[in-house]
PDB file of N, CA and C in Angstrom:
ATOM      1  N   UNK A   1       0.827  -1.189   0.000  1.00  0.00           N
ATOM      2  CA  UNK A   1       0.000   0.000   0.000  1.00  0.00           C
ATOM      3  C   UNK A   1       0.874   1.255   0.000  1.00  0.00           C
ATOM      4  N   UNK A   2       1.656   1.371   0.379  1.00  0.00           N
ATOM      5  CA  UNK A   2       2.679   2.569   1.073  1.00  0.00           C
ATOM      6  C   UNK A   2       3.522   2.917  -0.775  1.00  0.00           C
ATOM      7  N   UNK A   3       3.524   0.858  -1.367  1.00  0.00           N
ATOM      8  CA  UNK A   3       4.116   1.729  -2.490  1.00  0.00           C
ATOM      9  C   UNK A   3       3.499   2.081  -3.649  1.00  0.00           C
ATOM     10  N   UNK A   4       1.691   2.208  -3.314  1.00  0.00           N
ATOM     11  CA  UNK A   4       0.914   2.306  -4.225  1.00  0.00           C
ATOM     12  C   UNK A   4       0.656   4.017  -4.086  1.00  0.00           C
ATOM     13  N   UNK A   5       1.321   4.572  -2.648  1.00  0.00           N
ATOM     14  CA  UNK A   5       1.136   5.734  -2.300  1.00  0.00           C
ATOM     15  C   UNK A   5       2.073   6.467  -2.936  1.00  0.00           C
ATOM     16  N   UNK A   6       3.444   6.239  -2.573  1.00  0.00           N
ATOM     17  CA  UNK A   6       4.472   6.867  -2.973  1.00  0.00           C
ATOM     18  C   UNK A   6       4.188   6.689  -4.553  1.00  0.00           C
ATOM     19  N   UNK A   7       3.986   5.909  -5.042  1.00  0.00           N
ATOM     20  CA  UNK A   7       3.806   6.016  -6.905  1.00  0.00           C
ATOM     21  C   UNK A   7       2.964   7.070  -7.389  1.00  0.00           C
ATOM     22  N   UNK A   8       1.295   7.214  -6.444  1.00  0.00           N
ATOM     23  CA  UNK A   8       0.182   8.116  -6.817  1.00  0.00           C
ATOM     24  C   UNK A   8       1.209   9.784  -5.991  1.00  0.00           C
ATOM     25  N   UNK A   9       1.769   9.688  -5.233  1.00  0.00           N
ATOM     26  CA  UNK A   9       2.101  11.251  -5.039  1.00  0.00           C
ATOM     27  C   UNK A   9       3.575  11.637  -6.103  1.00  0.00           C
ATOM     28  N   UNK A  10       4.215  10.453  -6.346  1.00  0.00           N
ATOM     29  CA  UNK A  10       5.064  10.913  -7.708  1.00  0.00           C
ATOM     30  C   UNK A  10       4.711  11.355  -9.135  1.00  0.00           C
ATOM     31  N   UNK A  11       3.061  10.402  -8.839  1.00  0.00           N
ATOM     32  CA  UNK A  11       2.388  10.825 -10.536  1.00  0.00           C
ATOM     33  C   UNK A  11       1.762  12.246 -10.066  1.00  0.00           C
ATOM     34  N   UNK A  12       1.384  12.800  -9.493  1.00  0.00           N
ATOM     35  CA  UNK A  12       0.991  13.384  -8.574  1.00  0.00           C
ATOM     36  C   UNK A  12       2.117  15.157  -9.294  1.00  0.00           C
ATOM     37  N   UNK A  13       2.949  14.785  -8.618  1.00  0.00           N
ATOM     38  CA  UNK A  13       4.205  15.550  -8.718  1.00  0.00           C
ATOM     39  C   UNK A  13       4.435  16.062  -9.833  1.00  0.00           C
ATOM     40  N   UNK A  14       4.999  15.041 -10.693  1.00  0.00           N
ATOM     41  CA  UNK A  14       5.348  15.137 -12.009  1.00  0.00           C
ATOM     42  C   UNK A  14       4.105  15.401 -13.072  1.00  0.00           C
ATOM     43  N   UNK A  15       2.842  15.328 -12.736  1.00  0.00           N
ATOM     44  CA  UNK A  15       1.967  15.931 -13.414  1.00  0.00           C
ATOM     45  C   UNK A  15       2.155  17.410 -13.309  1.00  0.00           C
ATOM     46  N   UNK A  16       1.806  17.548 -12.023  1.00  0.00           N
ATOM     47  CA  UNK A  16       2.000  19.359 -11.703  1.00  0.00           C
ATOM     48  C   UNK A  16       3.093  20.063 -12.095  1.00  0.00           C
ATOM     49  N   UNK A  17       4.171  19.423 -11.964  1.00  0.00           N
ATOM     50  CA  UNK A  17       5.291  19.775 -12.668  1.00  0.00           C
ATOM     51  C   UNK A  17       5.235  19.960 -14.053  1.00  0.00           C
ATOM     52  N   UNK A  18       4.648  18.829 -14.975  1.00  0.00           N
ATOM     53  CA  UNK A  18       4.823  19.241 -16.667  1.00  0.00           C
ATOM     54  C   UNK A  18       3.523  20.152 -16.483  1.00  0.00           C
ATOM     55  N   UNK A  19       2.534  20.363 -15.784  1.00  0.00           N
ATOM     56  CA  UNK A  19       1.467  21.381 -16.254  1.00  0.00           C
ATOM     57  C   UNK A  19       2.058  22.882 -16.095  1.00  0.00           C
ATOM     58  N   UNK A  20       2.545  23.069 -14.911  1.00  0.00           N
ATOM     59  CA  UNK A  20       3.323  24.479 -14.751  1.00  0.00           C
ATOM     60  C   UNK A  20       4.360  24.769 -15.917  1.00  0.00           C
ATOM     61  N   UNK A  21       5.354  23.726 -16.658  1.00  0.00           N
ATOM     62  CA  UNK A  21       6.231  24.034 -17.132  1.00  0.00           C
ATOM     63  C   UNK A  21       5.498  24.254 -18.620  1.00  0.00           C
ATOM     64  N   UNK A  22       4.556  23.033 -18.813  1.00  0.00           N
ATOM     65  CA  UNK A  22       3.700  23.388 -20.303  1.00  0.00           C
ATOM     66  C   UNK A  22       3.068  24.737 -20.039  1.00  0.00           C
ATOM     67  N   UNK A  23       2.603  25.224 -19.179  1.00  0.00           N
ATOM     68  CA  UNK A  23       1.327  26.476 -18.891  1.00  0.00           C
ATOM     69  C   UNK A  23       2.332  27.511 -19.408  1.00  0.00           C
ATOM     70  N   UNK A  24       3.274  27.642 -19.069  1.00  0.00           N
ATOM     71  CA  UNK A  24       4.308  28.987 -18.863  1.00  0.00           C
ATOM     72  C   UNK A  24       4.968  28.655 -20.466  1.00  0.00           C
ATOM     73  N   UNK A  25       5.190  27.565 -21.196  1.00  0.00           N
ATOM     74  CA  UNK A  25       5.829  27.457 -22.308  1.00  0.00           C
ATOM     75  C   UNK A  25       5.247  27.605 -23.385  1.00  0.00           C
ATOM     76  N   UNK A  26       3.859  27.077 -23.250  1.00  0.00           N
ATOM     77  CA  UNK A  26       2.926  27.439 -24.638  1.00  0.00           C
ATOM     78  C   UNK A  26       1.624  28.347 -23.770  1.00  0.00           C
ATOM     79  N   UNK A  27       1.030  28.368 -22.919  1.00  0.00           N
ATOM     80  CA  UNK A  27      -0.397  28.604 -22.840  1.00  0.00           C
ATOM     81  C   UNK A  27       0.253  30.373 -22.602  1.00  0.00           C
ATOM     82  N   UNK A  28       0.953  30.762 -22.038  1.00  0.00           N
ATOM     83  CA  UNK A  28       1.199  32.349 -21.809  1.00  0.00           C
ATOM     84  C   UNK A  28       2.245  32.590 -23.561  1.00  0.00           C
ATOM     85  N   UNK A  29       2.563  31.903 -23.946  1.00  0.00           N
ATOM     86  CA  UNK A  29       3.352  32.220 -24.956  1.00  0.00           C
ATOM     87  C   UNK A  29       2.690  32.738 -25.724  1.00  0.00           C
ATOM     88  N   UNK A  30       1.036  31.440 -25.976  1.00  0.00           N
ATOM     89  CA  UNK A  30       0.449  31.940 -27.360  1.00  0.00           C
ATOM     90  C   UNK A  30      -0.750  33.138 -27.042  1.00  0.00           C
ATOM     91  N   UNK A  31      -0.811  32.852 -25.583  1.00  0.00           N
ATOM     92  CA  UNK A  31      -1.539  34.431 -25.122  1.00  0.00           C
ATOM     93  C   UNK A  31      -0.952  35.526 -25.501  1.00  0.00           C
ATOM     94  N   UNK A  32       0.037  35.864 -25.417  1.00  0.00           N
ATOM     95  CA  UNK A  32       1.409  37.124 -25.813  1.00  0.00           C
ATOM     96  C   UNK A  32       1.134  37.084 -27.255  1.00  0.00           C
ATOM     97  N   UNK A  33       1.783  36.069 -28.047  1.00  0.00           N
ATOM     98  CA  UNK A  33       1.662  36.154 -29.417  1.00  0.00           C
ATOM     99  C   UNK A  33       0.556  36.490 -29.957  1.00  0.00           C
ATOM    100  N   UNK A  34      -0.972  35.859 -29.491  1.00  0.00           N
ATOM    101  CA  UNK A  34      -2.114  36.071 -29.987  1.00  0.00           C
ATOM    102  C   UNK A  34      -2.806  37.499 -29.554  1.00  0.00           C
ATOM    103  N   UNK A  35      -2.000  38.020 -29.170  1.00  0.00           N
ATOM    104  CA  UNK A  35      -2.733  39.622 -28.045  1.00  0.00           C
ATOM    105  C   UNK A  35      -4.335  38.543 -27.623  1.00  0.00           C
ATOM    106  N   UNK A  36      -4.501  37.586 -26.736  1.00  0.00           N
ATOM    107  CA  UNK A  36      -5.722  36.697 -26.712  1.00  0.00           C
ATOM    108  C   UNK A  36      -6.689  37.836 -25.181  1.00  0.00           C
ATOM    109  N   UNK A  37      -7.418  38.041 -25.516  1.00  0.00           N
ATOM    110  CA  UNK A  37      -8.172  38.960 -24.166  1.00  0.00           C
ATOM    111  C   UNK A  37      -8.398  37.602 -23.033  1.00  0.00           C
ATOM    112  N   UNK A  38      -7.823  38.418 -22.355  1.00  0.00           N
ATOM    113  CA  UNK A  38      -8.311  37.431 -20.620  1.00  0.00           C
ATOM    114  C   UNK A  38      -8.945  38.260 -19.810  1.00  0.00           C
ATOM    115  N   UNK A  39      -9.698  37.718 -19.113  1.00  0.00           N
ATOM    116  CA  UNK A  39     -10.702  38.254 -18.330  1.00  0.00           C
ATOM    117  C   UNK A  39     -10.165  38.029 -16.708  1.00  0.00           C
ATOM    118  N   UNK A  40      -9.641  39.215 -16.124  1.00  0.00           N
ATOM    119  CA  UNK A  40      -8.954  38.999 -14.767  1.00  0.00           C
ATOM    120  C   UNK A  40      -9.292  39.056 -13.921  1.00  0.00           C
ATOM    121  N   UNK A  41      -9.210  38.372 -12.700  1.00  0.00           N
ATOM    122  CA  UNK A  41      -9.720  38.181 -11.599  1.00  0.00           C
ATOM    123  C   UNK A  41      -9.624  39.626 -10.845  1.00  0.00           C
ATOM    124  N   UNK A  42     -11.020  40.817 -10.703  1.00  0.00           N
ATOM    125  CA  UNK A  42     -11.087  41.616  -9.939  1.00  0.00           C
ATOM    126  C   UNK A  42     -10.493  41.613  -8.770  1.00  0.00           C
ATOM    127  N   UNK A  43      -9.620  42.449  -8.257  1.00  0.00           N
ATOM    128  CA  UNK A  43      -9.168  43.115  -6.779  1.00  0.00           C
ATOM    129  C   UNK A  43      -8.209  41.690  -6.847  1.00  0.00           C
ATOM    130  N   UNK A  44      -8.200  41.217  -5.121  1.00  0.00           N
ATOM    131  CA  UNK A  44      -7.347  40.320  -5.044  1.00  0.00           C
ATOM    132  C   UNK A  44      -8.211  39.121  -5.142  1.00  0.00           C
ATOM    133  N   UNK A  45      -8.780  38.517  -5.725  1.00  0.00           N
ATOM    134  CA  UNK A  45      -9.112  37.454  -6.030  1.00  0.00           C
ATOM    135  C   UNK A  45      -8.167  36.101  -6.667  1.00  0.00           C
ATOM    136  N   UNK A  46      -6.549  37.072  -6.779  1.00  0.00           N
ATOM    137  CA  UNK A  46      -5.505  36.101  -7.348  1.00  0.00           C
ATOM    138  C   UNK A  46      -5.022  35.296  -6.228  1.00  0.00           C
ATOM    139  N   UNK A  47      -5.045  36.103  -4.685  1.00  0.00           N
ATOM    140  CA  UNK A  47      -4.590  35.414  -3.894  1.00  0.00           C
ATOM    141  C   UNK A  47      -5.440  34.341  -3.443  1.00  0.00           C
ATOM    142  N   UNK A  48      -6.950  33.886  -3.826  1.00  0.00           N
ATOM    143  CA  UNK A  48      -7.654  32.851  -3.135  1.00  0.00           C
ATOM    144  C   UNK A  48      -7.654  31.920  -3.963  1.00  0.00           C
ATOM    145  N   UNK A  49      -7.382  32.225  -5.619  1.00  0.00           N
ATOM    146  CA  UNK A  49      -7.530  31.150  -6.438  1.00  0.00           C
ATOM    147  C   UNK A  49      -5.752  31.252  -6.820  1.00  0.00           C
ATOM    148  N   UNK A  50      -5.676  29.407  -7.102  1.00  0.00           N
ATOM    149  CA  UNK A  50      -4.099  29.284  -7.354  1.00  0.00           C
ATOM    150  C   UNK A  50      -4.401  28.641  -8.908  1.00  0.00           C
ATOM    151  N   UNK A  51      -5.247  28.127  -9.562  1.00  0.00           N
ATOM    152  CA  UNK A  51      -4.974  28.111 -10.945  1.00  0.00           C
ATOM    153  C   UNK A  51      -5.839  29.369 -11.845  1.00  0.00           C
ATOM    154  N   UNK A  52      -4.790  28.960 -12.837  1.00  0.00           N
ATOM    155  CA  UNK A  52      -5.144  30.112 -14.353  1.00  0.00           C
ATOM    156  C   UNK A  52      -6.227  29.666 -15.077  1.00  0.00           C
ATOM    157  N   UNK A  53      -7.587  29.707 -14.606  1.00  0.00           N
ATOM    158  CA  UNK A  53      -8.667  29.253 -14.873  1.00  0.00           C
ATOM    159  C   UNK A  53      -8.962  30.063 -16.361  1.00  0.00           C
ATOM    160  N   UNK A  54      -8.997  31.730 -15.898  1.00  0.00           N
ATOM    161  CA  UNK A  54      -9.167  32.844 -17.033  1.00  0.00           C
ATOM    162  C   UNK A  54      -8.489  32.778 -18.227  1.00  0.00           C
ATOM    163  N   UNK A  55      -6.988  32.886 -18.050  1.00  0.00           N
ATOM    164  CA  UNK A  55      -5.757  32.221 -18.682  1.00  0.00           C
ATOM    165  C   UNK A  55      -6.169  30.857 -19.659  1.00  0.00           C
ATOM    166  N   UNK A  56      -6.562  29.791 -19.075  1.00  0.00           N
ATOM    167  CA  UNK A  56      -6.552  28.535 -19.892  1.00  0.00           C
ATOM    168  C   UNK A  56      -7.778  28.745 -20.540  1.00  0.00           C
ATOM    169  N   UNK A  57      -9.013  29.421 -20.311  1.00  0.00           N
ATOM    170  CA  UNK A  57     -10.381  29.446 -21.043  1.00  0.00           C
ATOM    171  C   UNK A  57     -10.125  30.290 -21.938  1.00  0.00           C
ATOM    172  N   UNK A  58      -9.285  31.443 -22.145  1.00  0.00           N
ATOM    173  CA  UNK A  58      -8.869  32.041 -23.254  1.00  0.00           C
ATOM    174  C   UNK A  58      -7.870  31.079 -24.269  1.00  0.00           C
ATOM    175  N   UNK A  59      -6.868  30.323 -23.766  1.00  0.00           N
ATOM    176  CA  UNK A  59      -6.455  29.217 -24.488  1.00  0.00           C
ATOM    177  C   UNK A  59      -7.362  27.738 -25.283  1.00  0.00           C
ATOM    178  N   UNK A  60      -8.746  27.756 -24.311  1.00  0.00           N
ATOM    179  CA  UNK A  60      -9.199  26.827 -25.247  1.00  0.00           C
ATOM    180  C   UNK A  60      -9.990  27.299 -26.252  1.00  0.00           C
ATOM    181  N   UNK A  61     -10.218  28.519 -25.788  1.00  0.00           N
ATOM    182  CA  UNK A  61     -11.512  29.250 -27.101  1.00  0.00           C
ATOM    183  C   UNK A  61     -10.608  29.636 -28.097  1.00  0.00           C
ATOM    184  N   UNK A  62      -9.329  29.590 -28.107  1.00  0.00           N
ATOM    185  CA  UNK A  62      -8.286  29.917 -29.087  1.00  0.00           C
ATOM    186  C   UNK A  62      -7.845  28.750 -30.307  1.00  0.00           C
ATOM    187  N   UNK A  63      -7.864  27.222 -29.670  1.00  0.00           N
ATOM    188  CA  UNK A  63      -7.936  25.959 -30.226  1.00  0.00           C
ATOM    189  C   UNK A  63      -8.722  25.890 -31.276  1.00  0.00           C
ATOM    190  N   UNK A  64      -7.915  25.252 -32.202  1.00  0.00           N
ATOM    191  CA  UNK A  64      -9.002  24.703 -33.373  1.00  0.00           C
ATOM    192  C   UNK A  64      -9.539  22.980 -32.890  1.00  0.00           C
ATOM    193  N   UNK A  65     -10.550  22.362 -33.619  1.00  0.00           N
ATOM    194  CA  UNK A  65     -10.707  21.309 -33.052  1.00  0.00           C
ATOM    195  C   UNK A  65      -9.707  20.017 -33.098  1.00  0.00           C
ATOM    196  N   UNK A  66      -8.273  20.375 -33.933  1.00  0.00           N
ATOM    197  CA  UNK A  66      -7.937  19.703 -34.269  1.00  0.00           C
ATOM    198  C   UNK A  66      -6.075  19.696 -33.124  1.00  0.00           C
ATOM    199  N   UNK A  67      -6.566  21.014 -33.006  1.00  0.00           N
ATOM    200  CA  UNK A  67      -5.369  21.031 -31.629  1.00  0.00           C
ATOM    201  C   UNK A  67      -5.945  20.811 -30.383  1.00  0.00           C
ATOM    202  N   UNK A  68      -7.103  20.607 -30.152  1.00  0.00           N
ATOM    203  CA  UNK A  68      -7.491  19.812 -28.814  1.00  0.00           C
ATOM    204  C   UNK A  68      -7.011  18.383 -28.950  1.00  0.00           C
ATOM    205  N   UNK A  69      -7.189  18.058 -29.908  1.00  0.00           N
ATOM    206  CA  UNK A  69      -6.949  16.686 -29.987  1.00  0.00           C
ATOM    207  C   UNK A  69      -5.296  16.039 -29.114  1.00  0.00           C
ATOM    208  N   UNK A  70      -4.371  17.445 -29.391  1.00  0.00           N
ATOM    209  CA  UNK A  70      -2.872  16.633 -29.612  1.00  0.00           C
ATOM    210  C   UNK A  70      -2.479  16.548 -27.895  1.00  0.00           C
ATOM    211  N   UNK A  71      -2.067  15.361 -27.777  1.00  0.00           N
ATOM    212  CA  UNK A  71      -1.476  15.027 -26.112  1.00  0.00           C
ATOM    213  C   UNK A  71      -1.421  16.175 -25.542  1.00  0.00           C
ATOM    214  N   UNK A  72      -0.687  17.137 -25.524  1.00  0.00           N
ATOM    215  CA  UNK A  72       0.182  18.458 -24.898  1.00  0.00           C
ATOM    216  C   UNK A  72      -1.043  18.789 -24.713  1.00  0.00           C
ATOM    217  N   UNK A  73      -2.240  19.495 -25.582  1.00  0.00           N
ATOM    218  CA  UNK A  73      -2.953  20.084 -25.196  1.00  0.00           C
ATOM    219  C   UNK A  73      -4.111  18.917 -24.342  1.00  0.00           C
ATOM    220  N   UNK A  74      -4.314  18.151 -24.395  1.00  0.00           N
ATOM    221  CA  UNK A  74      -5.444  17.390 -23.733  1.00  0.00           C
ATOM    222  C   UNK A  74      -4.492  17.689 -22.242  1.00  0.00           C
ATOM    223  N   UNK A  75      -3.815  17.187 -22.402  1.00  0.00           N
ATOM    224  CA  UNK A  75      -2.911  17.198 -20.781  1.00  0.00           C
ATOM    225  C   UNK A  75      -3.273  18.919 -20.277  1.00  0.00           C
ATOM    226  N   UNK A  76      -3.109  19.467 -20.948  1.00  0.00           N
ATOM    227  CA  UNK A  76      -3.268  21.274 -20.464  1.00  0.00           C
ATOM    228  C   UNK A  76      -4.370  21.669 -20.140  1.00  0.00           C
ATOM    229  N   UNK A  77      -5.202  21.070 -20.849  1.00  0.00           N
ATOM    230  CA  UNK A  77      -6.421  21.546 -20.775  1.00  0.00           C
ATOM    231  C   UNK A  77      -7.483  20.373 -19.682  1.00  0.00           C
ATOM    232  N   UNK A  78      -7.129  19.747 -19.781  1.00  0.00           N
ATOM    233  CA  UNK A  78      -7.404  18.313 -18.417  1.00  0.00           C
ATOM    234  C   UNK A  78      -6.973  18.272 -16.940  1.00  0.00           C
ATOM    235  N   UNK A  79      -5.899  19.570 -17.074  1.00  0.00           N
ATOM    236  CA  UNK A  79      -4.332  19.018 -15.851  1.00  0.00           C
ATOM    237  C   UNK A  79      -5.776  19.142 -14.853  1.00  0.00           C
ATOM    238  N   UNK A  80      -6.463  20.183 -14.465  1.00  0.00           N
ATOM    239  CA  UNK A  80      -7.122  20.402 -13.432  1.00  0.00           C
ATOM    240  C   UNK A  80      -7.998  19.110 -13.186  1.00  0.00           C
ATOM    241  N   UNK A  81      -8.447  18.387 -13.768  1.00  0.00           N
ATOM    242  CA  UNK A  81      -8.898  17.268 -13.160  1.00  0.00           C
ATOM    243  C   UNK A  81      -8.203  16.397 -13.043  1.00  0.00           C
ATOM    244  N   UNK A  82      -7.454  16.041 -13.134  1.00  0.00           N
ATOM    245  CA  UNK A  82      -6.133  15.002 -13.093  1.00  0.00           C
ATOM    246  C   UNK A  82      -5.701  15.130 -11.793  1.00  0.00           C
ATOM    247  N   UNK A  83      -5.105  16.398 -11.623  1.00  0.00           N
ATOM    248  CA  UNK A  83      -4.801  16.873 -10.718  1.00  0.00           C
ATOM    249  C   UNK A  83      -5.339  16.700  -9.138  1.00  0.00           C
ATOM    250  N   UNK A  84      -6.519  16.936  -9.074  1.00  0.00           N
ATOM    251  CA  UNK A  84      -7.504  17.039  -8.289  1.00  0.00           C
ATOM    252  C   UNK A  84      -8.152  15.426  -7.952  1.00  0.00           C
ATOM    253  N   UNK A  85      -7.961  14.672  -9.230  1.00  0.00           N
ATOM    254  CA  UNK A  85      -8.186  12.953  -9.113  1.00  0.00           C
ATOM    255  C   UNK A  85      -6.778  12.333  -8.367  1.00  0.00           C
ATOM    256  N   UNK A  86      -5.668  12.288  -8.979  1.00  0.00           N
ATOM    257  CA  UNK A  86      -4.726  11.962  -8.143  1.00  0.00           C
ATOM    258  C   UNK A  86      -4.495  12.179  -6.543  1.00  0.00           C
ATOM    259  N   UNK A  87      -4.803  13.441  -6.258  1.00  0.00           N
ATOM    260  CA  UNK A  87      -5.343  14.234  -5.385  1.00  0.00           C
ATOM    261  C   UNK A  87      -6.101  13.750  -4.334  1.00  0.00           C
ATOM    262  N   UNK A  88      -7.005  13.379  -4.563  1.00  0.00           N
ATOM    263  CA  UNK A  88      -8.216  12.966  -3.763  1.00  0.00           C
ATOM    264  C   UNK A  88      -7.551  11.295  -3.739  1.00  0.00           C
ATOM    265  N   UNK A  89      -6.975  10.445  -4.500  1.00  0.00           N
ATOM    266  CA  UNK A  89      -6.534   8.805  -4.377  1.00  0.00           C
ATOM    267  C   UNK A  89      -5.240   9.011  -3.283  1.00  0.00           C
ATOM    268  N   UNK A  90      -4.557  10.024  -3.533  1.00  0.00           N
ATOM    269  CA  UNK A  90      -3.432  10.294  -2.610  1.00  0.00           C
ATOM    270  C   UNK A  90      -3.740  10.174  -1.032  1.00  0.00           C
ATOM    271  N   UNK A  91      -5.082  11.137  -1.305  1.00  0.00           N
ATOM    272  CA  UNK A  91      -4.826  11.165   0.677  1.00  0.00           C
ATOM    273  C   UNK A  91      -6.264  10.367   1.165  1.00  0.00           C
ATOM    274  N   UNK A  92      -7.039   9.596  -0.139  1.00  0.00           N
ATOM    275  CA  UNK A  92      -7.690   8.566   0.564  1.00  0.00           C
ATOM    276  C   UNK A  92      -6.748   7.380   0.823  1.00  0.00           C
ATOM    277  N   UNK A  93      -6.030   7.140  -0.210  1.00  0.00           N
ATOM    278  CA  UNK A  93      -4.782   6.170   0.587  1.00  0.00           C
ATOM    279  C   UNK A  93      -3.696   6.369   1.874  1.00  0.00           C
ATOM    280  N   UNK A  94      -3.323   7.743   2.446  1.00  0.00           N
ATOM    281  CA  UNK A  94      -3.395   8.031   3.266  1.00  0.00           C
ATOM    282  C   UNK A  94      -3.862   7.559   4.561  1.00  0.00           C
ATOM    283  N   UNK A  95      -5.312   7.939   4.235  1.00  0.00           N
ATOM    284  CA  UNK A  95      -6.445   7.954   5.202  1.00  0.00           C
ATOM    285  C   UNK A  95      -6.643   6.028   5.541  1.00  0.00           C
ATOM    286  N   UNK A  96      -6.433   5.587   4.190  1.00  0.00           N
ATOM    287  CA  UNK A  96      -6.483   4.085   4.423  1.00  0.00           C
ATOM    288  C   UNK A  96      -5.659   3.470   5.139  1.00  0.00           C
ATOM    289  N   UNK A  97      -4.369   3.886   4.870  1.00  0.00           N
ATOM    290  CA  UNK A  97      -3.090   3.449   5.275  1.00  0.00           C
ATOM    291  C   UNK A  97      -3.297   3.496   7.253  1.00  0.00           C
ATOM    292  N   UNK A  98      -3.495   4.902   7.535  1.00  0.00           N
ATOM    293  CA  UNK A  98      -3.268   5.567   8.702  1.00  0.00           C
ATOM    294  C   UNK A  98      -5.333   4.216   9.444  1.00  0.00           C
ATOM    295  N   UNK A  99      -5.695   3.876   8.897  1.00  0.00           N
ATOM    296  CA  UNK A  99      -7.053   3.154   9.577  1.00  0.00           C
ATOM    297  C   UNK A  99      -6.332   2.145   9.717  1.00  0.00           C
ATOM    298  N   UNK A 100      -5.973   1.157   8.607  1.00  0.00           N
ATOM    299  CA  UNK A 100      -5.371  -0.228   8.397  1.00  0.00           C
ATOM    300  C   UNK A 100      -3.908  -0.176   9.386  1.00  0.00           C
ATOM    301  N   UNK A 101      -3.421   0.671   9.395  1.00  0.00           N
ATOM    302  CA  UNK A 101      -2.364   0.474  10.493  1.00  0.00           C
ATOM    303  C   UNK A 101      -0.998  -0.157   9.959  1.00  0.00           C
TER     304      UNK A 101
END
């Protein structure tokens, strides 16, 4: 169990890792290049939310149907549930681990 844990918080990891490094390499790139309008989170509303929700919805309305399709972007445009699934298996195994003893 412990090494079904350590595997889900490495996939875990390394997801978040290629999403930050893809987000910053293409999704702000082709925002810049495309002058793409984003719609920004009024006042400080940056400090309660930690993903680029505004940011990536201007990136998918930018997609043709045929660049949703390609890995990079399914992964970019998915990370948030992935994320949030790994997420939730992580610390119910946790939670399992810490009952089962």
């Amino acid at each position: 169990m412990l090494f079904l844990l350590a595997f889900l918080s490495g996939v875990f990891f390394i997801t978040g890792i290629a999403f930050w490094l893809l987000f910053f390499l293409v999704v702000q790139v082709r925002i810049a290049d495309k002058a793409l309008p984003v719609e920004e989170t009024p006042g400080l509303g940056f400090l309660w939310k930690k993903w680029p929700h505004e940011k990536m919805k201007a990136y998918r309305q930018d997609l043709s149907a045929e660049e949703r399709l390609r890995p990079v972007n399914r992964l970019l445009l998915n990370a948030f549930t992935i994320l949030h699934v790994l997420g939730i298996a992580c610390l119910s195994l946790v939670v399992v681990t810490a009952i089962v003893g």
